[in-house]
N, C-alpha and C. Protein backbone atom coordinates (compact mmCIF):
# COMPACT_ATOMS: atom_id res chain seq x y z
N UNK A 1 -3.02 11.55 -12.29
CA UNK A 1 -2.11 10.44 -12.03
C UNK A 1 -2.68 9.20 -12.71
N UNK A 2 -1.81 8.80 -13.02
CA UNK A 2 -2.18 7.27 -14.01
C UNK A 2 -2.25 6.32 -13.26
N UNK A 3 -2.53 4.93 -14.01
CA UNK A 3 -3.12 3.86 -13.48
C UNK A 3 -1.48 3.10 -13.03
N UNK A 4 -0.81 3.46 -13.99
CA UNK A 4 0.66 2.52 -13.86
C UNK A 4 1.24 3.42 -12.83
N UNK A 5 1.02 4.90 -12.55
CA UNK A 5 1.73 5.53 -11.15
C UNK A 5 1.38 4.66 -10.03
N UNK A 6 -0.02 4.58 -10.32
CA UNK A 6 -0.57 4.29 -9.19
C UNK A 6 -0.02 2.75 -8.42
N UNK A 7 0.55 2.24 -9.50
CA UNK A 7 0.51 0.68 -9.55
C UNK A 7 2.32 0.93 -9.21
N UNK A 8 2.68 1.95 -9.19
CA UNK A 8 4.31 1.71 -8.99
C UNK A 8 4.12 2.44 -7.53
N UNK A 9 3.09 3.13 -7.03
CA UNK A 9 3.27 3.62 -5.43
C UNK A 9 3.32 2.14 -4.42
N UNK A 10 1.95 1.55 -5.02
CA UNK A 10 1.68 0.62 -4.27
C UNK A 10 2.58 -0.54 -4.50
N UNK A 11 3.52 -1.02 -5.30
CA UNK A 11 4.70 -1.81 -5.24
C UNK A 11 5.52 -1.21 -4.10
N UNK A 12 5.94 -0.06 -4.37
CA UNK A 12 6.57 0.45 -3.21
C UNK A 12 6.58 0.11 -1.67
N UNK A 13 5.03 0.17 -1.48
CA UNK A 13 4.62 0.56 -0.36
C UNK A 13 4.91 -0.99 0.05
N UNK A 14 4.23 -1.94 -0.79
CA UNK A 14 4.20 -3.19 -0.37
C UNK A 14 5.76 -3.41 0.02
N UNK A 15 6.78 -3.26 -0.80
CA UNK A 15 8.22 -3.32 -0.43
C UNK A 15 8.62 -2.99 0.60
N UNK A 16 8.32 -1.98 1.00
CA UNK A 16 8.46 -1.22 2.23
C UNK A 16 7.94 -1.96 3.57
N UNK A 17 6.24 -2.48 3.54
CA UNK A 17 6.02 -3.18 4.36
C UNK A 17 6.88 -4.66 4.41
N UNK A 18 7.50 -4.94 3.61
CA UNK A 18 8.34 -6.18 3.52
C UNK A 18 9.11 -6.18 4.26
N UNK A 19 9.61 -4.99 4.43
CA UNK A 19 10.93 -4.26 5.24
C UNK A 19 10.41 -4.29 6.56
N UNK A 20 9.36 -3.96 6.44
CA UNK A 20 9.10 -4.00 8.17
C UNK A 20 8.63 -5.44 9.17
N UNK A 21 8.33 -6.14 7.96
CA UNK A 21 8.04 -7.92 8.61
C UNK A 21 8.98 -7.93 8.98
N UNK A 22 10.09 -7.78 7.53
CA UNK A 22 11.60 -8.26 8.67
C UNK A 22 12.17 -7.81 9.61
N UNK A 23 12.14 -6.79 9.74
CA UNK A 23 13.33 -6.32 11.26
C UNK A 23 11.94 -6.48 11.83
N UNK A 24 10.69 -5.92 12.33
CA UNK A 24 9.96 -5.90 13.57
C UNK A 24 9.11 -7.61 13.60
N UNK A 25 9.11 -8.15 12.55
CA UNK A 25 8.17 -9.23 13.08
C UNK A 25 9.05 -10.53 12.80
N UNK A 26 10.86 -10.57 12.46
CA UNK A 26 11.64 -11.03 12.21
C UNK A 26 10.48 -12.33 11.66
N UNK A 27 10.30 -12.17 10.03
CA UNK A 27 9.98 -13.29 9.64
C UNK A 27 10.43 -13.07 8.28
N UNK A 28 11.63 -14.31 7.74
CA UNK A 28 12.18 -13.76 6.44
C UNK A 28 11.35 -14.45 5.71
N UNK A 29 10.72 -15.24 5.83
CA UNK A 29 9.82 -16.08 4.97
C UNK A 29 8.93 -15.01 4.06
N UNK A 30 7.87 -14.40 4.92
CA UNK A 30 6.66 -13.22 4.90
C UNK A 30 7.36 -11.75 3.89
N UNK A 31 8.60 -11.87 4.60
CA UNK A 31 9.86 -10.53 3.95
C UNK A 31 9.84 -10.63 2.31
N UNK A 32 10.43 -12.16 2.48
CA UNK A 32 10.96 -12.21 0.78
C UNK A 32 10.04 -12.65 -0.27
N UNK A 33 8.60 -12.61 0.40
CA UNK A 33 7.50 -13.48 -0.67
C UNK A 33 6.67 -12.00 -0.80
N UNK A 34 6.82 -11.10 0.66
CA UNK A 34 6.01 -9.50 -0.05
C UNK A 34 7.09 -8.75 -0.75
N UNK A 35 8.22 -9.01 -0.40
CA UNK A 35 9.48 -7.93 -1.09
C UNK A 35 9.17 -8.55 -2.99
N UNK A 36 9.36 -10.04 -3.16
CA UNK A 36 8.62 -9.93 -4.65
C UNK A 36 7.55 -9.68 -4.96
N UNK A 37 6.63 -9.59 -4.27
CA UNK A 37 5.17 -9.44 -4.36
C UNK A 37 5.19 -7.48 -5.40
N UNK A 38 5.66 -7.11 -4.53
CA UNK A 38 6.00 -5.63 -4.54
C UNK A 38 6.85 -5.41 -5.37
N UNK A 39 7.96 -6.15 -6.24
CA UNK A 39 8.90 -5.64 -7.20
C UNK A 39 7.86 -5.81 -8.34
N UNK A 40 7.17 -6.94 -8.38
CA UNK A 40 6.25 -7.60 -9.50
C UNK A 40 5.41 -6.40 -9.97
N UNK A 41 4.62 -5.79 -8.62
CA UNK A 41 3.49 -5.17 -8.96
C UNK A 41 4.32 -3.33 -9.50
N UNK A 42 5.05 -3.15 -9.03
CA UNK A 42 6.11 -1.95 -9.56
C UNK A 42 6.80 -2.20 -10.71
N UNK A 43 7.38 -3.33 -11.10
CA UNK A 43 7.64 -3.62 -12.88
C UNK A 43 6.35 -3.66 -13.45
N UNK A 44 5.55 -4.05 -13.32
CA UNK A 44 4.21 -3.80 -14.28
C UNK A 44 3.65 -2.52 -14.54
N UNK A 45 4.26 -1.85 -13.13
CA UNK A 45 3.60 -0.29 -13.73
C UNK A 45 4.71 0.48 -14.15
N UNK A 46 5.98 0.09 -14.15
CA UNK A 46 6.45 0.88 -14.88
C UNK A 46 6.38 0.63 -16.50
N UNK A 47 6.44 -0.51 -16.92
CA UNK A 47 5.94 -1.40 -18.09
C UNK A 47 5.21 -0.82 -18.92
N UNK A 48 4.32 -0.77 -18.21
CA UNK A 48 2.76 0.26 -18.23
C UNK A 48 2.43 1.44 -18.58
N UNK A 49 3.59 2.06 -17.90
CA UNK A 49 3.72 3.65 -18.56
C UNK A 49 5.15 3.74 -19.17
N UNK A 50 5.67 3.14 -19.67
CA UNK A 50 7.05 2.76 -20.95
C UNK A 50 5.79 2.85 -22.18
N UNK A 51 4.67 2.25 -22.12
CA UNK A 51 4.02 2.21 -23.13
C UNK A 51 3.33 3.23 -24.10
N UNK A 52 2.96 3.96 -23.07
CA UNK A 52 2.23 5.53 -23.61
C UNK A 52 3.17 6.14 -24.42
């Protein structure tokens, strides 16, 4: 597994936890600053492996 897989799981995951600030810890602030946090770090790895 590559470095850019690796880098598109963990966008994911972070997205995912974004998802869960919001409905369980209702904070949209925390939601929409990890939900980009997590698109950012998942376009770079797909980027990443577009390249190979």
């Amino acid at each position: 597994m590559g470095f850019s897989r690796i880098l598109q799981i963990v966008g994911i995951v972070v997205a995912l936890d974004a998802l869960y600030f919001g409905i369980v810890k209702d904070s949209m602030k925390m939601e929409m600053l990890m939900l980009l946090i997590g698109v950012i770090i998942f376009y770079c790895g797909r980027l990443m492996g577009s390249r190979k």
